[in-house]
C-alpha atoms as a PDB file:
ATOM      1  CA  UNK A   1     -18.625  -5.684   5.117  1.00  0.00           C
ATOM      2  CA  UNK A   2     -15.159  -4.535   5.860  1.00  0.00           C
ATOM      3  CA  UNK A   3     -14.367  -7.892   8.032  1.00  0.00           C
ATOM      4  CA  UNK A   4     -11.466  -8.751   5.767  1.00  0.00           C
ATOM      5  CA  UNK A   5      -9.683  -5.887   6.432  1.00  0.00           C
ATOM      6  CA  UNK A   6      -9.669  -7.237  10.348  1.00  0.00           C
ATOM      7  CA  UNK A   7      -8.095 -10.555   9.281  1.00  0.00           C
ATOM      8  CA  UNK A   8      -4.354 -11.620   9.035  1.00  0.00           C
ATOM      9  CA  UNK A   9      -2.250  -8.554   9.379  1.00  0.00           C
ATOM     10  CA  UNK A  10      -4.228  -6.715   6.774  1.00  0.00           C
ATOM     11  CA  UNK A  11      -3.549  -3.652   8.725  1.00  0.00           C
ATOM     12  CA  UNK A  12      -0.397  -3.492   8.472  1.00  0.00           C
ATOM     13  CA  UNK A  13      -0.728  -3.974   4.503  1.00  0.00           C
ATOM     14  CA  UNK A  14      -2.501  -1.132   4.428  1.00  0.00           C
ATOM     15  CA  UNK A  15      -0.174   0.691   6.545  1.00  0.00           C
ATOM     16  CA  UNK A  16       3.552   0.108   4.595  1.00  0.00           C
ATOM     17  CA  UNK A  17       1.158   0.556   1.335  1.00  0.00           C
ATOM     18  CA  UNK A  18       0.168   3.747   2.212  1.00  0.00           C
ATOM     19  CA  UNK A  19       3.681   4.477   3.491  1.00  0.00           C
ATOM     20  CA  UNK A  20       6.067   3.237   0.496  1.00  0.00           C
ATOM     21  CA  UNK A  21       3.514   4.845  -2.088  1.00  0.00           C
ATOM     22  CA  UNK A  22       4.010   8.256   0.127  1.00  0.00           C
ATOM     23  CA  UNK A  23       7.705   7.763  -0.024  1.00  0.00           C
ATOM     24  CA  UNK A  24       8.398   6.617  -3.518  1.00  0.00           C
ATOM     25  CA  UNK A  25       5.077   5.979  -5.715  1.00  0.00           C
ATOM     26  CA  UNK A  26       2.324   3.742  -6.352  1.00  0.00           C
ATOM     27  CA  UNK A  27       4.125   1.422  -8.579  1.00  0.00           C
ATOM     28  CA  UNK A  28       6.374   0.895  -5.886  1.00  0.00           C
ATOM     29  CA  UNK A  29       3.614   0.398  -3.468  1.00  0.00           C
ATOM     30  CA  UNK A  30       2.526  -2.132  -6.347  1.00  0.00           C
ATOM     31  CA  UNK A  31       5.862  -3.727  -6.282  1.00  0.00           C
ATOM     32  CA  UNK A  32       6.117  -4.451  -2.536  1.00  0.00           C
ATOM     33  CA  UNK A  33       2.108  -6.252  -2.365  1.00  0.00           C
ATOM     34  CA  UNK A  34       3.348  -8.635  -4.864  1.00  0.00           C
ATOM     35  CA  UNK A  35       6.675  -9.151  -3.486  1.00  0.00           C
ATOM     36  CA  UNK A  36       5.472  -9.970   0.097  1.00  0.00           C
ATOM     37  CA  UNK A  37       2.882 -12.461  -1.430  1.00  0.00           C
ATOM     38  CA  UNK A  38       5.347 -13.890  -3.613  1.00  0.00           C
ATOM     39  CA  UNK A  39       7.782 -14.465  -0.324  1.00  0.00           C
ATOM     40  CA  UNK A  40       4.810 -15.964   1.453  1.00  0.00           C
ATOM     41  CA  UNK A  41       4.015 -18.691  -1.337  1.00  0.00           C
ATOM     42  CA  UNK A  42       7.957 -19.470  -1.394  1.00  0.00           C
ATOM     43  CA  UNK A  43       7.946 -19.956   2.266  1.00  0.00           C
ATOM     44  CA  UNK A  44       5.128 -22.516   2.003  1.00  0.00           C
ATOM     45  CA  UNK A  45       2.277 -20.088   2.711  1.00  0.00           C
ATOM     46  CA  UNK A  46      -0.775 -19.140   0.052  1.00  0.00           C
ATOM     47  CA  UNK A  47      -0.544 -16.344  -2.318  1.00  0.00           C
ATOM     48  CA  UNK A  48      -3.606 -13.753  -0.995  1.00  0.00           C
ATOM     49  CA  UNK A  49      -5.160 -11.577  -3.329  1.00  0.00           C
ATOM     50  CA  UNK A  50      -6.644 -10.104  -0.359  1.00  0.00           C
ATOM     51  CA  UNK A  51      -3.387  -9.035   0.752  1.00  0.00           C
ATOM     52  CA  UNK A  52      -2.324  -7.282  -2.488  1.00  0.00           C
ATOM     53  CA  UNK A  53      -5.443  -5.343  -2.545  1.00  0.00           C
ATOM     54  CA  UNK A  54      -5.033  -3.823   0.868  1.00  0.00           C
ATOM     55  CA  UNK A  55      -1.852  -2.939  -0.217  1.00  0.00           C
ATOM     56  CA  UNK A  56      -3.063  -1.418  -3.227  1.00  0.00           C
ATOM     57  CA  UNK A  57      -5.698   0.408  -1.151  1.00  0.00           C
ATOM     58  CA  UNK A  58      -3.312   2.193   1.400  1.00  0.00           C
ATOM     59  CA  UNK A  59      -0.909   2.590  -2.024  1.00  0.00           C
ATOM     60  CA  UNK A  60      -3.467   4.330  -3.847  1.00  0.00           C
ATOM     61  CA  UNK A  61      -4.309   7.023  -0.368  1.00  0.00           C
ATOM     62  CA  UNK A  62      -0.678   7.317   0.167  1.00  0.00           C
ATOM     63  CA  UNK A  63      -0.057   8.440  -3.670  1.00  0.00           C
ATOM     64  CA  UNK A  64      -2.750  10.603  -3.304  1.00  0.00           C
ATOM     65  CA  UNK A  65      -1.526  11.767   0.116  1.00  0.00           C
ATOM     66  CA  UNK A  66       1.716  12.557  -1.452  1.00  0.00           C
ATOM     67  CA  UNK A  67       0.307  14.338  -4.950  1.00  0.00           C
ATOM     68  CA  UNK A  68      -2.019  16.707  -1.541  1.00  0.00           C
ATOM     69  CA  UNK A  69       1.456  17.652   0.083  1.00  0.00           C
ATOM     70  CA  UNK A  70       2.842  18.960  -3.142  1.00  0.00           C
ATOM     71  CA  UNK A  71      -0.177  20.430  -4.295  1.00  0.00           C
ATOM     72  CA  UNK A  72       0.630  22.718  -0.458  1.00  0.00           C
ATOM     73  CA  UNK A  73       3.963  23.111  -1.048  1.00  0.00           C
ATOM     74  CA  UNK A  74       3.710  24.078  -4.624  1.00  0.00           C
ATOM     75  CA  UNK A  75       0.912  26.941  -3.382  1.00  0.00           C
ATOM     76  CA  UNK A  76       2.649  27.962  -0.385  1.00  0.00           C
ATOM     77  CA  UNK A  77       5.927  29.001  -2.679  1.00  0.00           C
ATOM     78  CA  UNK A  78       3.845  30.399  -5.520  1.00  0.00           C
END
């Protein structure tokens, strides 16, 4: 069921999704997915929805990851 995540370098999607919506925000995260597929199709490659949604996916944990650490930090200084 989850085979697609296993092909290309859907990983690593996942990864600097998760990462640049943890940094900055999910549009950001947003931004980047359609960016990289964007390059890809310039540089004679397909565009891959697959792609953008495993980007999404690790976007969306990493926003949520971030919204968790300041939910801490805001209770820790209360």
């Amino acid at each position: 069921m989850l085979n697609w995540i296993k092909q290309s370098n859907r990983k690593k999607h996942l990864f600097y999704g998760w990462l640049i919506s943890l940094l900055g925000t999910i549009t950001a995260g947003t931004a980047a997915a359609l960016t990289a597929e964007f390059k890809d199709k310039q540089w004679g490659g397909k565009f891959d929805w697959l792609d953008v949604a495993a980007t999404e996916i690790g976007a969306i944990v990493g926003q949520l990851t971030q919204c968790g650490i300041v939910y801490m930090i805001y209770h820790m200084l209360k």
